[in-house]
Protein backbone atom coordinates (compact mmCIF):
# COMPACT_ATOMS: atom_id res chain seq x y z
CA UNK A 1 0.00 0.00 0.00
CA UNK A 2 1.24 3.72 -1.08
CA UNK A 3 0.54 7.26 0.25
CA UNK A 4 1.98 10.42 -1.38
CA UNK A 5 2.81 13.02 0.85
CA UNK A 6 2.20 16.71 -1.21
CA UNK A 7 4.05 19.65 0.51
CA UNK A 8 5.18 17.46 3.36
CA UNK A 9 1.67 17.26 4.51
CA UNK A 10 2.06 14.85 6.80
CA UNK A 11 -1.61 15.07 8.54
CA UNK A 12 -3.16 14.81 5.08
CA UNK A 13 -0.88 11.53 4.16
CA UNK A 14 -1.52 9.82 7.70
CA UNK A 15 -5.36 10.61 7.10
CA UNK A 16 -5.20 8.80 3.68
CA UNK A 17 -3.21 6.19 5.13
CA UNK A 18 -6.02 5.77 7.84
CA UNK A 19 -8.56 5.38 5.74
CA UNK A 20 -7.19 3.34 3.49
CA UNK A 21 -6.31 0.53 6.21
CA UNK A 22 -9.78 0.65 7.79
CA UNK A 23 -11.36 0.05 4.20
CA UNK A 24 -9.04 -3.18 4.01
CA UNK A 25 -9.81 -3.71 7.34
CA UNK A 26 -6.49 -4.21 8.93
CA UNK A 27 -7.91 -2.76 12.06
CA UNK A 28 -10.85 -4.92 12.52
CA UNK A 29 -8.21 -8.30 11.74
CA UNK A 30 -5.69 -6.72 14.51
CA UNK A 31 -9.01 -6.08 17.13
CA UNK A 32 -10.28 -9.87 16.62
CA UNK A 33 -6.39 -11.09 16.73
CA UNK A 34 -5.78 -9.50 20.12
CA UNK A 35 -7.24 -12.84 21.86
CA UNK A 36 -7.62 -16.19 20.69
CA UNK A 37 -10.65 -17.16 19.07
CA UNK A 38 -12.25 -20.63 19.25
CA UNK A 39 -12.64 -22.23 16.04
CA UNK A 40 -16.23 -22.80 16.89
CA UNK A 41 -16.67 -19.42 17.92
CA UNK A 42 -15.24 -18.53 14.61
CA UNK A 43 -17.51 -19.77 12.76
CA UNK A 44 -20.91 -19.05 14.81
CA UNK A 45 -19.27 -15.40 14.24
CA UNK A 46 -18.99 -15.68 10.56
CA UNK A 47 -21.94 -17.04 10.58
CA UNK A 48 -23.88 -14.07 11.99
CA UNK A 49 -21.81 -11.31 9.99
CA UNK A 50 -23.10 -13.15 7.06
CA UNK A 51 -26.74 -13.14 7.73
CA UNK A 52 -26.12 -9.06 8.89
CA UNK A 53 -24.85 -8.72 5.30
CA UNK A 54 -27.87 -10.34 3.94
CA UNK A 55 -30.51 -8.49 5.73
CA UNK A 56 -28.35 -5.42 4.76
CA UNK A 57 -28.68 -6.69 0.84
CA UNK A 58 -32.59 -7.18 1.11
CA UNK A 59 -33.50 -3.84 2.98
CA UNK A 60 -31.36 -2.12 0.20
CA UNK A 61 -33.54 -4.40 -2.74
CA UNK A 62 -36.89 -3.62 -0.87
CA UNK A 63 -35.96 0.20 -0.41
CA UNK A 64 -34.73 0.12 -4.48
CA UNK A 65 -37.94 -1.51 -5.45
CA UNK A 66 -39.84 1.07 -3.01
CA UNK A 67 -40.91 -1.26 -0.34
């Protein structure tokens, strides 16, 4: 991953930097890896974020097809 810094404009380059790793989620992946997770518990979690993203997909269809 690459940031520019313009003008030594530090602030502005960190900011970009920022936002960049919290799209890729790096700091989610460093939150969860701060204890050890259960393999079961893994996958009950995985589980759940899946069905959030689901019910997230159908209220955006039902609101696009004015529901």
């Amino acid at each position: 991953m690459r940031v520019t810094v313009h003008e030594n404009n530090l602030e502005q380059a960190m900011r970009v930097l920022k936002k960049k790793l919290q799209r890729e989620g790096v700091f989610r992946e460093m939150k969860m890896r701060r204890n050890f997770e259960k393999p079961s518990e893994r996958r009950v979690r995985e589980k759940a974020e899946a069905g959030r993203r689901f019910r997230k997909l159908l209220r955006k269809r039902m609101e696009r097809e004015g529901f």
